[in-house]
C-alpha atoms as a PDB file:
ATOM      1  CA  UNK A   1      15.455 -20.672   3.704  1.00  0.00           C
ATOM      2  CA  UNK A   2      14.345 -16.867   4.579  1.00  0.00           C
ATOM      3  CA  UNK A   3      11.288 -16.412   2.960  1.00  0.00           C
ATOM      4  CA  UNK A   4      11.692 -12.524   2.718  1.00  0.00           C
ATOM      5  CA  UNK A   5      14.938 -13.261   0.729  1.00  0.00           C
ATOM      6  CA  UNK A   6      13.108 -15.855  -1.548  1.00  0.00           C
ATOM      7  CA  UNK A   7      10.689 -13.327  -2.369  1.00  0.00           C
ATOM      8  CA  UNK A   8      13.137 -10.697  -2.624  1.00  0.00           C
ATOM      9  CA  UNK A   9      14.938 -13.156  -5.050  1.00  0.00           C
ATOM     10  CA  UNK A  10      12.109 -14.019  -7.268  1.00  0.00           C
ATOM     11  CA  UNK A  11      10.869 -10.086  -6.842  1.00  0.00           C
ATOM     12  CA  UNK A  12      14.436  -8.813  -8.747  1.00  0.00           C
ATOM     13  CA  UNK A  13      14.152 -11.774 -11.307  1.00  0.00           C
ATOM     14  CA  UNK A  14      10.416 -10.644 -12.111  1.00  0.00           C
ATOM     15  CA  UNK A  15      11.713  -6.719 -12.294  1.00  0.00           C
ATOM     16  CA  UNK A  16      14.736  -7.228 -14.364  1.00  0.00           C
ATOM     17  CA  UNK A  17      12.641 -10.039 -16.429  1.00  0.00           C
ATOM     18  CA  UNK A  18       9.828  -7.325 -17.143  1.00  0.00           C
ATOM     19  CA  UNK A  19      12.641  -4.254 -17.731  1.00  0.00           C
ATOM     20  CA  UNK A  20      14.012  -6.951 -20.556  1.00  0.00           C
ATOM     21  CA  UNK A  21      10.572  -7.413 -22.171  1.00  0.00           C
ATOM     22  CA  UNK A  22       9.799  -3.980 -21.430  1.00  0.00           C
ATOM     23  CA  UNK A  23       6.698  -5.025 -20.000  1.00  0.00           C
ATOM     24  CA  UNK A  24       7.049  -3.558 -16.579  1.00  0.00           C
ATOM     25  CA  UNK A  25       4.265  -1.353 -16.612  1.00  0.00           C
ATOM     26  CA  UNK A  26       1.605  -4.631 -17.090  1.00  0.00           C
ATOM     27  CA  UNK A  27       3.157  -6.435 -15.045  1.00  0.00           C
ATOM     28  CA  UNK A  28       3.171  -4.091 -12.217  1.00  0.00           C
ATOM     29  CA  UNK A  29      -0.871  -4.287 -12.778  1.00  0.00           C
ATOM     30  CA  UNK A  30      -0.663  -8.417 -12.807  1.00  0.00           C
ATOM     31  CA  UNK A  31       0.546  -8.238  -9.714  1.00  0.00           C
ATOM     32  CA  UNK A  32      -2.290  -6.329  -8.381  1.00  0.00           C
ATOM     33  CA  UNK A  33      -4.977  -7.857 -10.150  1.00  0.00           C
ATOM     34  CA  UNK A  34      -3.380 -11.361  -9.249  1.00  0.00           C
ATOM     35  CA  UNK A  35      -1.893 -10.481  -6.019  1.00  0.00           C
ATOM     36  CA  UNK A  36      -5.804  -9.184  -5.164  1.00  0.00           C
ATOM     37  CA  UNK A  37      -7.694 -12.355  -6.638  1.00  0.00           C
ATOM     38  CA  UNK A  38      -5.343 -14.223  -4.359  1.00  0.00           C
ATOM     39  CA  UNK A  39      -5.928 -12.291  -0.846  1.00  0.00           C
ATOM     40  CA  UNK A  40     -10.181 -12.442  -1.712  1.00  0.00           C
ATOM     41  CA  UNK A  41      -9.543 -16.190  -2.943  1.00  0.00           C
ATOM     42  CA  UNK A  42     -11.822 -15.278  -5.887  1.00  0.00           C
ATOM     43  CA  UNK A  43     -11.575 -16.145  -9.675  1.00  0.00           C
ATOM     44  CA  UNK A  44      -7.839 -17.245  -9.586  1.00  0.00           C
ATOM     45  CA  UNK A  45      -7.565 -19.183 -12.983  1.00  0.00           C
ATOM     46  CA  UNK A  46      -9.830 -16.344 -14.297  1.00  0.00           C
ATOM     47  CA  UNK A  47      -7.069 -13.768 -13.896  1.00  0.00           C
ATOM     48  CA  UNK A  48      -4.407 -16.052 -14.787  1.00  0.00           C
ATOM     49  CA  UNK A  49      -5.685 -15.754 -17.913  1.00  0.00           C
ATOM     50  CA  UNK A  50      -5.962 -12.356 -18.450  1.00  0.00           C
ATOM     51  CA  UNK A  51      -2.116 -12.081 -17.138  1.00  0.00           C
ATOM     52  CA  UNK A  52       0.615 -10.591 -19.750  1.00  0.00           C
ATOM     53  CA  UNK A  53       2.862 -13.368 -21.239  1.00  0.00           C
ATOM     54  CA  UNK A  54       5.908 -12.853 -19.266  1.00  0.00           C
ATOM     55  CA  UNK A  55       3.634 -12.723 -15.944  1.00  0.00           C
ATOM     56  CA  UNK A  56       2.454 -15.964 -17.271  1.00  0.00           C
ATOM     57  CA  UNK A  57       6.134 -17.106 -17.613  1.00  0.00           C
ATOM     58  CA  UNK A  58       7.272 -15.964 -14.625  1.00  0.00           C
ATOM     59  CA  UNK A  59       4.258 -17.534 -12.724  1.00  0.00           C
ATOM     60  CA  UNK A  60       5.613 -21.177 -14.713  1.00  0.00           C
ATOM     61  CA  UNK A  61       8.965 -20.742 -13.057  1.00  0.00           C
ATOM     62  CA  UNK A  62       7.564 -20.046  -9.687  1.00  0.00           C
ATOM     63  CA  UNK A  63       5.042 -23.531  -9.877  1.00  0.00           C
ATOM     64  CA  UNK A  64       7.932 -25.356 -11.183  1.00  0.00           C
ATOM     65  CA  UNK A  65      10.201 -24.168  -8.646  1.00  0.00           C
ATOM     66  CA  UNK A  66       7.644 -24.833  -6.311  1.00  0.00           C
ATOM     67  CA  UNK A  67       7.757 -21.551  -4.814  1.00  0.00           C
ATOM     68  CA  UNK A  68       3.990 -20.622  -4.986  1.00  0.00           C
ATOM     69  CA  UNK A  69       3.776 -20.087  -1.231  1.00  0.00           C
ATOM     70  CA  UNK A  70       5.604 -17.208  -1.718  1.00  0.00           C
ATOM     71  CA  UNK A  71       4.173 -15.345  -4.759  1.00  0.00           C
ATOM     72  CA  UNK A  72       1.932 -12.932  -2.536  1.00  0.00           C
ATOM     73  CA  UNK A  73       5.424 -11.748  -0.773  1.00  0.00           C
ATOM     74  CA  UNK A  74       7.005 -11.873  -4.428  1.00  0.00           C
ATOM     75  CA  UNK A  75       4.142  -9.500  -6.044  1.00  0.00           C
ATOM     76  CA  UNK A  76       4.410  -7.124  -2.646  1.00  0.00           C
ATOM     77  CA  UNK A  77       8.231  -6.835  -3.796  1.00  0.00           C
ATOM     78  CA  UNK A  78       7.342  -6.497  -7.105  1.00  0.00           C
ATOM     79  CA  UNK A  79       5.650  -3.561  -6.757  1.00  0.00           C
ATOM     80  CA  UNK A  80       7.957  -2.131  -4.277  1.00  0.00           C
ATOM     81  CA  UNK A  81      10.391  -2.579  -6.190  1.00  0.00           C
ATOM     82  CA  UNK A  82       8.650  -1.131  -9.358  1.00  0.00           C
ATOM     83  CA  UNK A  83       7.414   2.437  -7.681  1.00  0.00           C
ATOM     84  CA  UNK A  84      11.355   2.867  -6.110  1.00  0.00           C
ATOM     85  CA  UNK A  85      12.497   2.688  -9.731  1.00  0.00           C
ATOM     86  CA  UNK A  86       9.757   4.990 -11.132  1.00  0.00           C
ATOM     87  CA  UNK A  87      10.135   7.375  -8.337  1.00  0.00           C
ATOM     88  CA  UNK A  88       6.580   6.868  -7.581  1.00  0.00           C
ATOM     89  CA  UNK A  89       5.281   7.183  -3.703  1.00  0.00           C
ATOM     90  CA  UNK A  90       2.444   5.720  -2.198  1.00  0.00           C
ATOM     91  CA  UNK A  91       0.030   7.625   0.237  1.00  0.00           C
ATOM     92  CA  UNK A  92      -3.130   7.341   2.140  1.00  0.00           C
ATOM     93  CA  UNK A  93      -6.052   9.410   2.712  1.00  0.00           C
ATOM     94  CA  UNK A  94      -8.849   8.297   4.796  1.00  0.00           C
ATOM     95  CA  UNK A  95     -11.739  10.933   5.618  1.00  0.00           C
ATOM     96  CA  UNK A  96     -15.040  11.422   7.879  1.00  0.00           C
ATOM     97  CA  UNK A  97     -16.496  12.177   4.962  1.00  0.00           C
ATOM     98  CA  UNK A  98     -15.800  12.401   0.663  1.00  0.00           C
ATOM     99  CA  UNK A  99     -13.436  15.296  -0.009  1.00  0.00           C
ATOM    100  CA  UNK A 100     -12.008  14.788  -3.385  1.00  0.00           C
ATOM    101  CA  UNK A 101     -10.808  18.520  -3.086  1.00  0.00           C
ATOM    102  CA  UNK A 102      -8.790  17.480  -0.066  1.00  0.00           C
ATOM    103  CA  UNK A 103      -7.171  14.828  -1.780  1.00  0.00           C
ATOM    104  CA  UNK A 104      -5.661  16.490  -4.862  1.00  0.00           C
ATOM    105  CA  UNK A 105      -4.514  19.826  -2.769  1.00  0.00           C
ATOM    106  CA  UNK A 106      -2.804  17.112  -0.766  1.00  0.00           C
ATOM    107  CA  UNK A 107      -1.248  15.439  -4.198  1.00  0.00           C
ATOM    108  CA  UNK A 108      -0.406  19.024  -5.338  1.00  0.00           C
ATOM    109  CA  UNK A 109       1.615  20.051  -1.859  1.00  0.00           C
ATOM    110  CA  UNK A 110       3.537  16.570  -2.388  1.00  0.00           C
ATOM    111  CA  UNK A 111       4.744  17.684  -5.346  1.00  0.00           C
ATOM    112  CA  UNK A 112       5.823  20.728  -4.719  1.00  0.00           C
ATOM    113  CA  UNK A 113       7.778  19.283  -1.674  1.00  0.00           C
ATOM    114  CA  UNK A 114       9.722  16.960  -4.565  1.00  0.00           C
ATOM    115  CA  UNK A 115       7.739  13.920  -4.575  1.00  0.00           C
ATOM    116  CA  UNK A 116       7.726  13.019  -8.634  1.00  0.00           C
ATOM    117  CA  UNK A 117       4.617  10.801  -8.946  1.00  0.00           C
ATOM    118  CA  UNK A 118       1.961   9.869  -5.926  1.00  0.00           C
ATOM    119  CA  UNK A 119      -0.003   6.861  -5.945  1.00  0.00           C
ATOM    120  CA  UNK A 120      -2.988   8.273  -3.826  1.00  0.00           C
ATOM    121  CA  UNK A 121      -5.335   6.167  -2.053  1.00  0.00           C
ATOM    122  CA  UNK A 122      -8.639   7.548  -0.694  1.00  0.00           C
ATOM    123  CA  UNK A 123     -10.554   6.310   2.193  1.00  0.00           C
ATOM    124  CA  UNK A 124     -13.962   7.069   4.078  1.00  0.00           C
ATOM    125  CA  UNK A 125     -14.222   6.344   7.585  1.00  0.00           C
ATOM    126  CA  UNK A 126     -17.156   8.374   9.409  1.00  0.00           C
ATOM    127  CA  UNK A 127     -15.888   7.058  12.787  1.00  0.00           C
ATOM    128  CA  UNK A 128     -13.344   9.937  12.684  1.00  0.00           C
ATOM    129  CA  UNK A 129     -15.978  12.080  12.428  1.00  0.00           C
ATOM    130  CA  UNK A 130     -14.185  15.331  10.489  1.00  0.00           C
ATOM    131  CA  UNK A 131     -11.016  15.808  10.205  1.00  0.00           C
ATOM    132  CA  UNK A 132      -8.310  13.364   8.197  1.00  0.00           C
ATOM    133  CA  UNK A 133      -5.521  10.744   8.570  1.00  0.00           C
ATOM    134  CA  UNK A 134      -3.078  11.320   5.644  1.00  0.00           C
ATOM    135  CA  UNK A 135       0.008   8.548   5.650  1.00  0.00           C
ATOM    136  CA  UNK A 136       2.868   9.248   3.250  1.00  0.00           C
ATOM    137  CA  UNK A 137       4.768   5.489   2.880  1.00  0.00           C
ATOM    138  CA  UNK A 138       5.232   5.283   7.154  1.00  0.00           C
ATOM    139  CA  UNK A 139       5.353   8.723   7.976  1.00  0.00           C
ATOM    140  CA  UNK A 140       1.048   9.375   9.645  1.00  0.00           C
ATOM    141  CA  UNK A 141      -0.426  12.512  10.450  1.00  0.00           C
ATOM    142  CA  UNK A 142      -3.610  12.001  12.203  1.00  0.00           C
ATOM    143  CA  UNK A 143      -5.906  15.332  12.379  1.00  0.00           C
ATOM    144  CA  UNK A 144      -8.869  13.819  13.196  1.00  0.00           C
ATOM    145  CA  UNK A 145     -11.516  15.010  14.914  1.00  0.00           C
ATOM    146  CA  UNK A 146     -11.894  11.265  16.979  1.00  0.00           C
ATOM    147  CA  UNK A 147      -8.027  11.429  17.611  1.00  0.00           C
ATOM    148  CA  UNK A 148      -7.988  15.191  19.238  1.00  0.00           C
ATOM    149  CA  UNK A 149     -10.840  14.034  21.569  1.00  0.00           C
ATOM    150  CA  UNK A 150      -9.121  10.899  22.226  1.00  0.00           C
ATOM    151  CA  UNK A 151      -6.449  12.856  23.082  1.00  0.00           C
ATOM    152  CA  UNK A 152      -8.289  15.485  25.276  1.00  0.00           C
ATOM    153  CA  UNK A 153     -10.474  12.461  27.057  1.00  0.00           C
ATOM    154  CA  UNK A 154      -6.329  10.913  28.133  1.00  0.00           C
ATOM    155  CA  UNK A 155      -5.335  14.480  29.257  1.00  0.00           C
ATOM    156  CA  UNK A 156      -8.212  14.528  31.698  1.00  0.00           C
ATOM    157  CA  UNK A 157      -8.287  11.090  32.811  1.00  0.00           C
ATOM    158  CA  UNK A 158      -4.971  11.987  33.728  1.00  0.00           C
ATOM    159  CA  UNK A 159      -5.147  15.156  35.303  1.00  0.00           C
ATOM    160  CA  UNK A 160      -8.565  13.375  37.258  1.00  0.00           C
ATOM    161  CA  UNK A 161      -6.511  10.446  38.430  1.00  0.00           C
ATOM    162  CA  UNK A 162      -3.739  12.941  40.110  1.00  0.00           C
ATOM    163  CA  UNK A 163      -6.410  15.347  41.648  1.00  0.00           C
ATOM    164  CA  UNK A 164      -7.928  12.030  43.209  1.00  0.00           C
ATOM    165  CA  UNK A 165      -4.442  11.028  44.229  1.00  0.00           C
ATOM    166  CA  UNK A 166      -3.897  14.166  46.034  1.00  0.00           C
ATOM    167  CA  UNK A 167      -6.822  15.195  47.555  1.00  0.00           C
END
């Protein structure tokens, strides 16, 4: 079977399951925490136990369904599935340098454009050395200062390799 669709599957089970305990909220941070311990391969059993009850539930149907294969692509969904419902968008901010400033003028402007709730991520990276990459779900703007040189060093590659070629 489609493992996208299991997941999907077990995803809407876990979101209506969580709207019906009204426990959405922790178990949309289960699935990070456990969805995290999983990717590093870290304290596993350690964070079991600090799961909610119906996470812990849930997780029982999944091992006895023997569907655990598929509970990182289940707690992706999850979470998808939980910020579409809460209106809540996700976005990236990776800078040269820490601009805190940057970041909430950025969370601010969303806003105002009608974005309800943003789930901002911040990121340094000195290799773009000023400048920032800001990436609203898979829309990017890149404004850095290593992409605009990039950018010049192709235009005049380019404009050197058809000189060369006709002179």
């Amino acid at each position: 079977m489609n493992t996208g669709l299991i997941a999907s599957r077990y995803a809407n089970a876990l979101f209506l399951f969580a709207q019906e305990e009204k426990a959405e909220d922790r178990v949309y941070e289960d699935a990070a925490s456990l969805k995290a311990a999983m990717l590093a391969e870290s304290d596993v059993p350690g964070c079991i136990e600090r799961l909610s009850e119906p996470m812990q539930r849930f997780l029982a149907l999944v091992i006895r369904n023997k569907r655990v294969e598929y509970l990182p692509a289940i707690l992706h969904n999850y979470r998808v599935l939980y910020r579409k419902e809460k209106g809540i968008t996700r976005a990236w901010l990776t800078t040269a340098t820490e601009n805190p400033e940057l970041a909430g003028k950025l969370s601010l402007l969303m806003r105002a454009q009608g974005f309800t709730e943003v789930d901002f991520k911040t990121e340094v990276n000195p290799d773009l050395i000023g400048g920032f990459i800001v990436q609203v779900e898979d829309k990017r703007l890149d404004a850095s200062i290593a992409r605009q040189l990039q950018t010049i060093r192709k235009e005049w590659e380019e404009k050197n390799r058809k000189t060369r070629k006709n002179g």
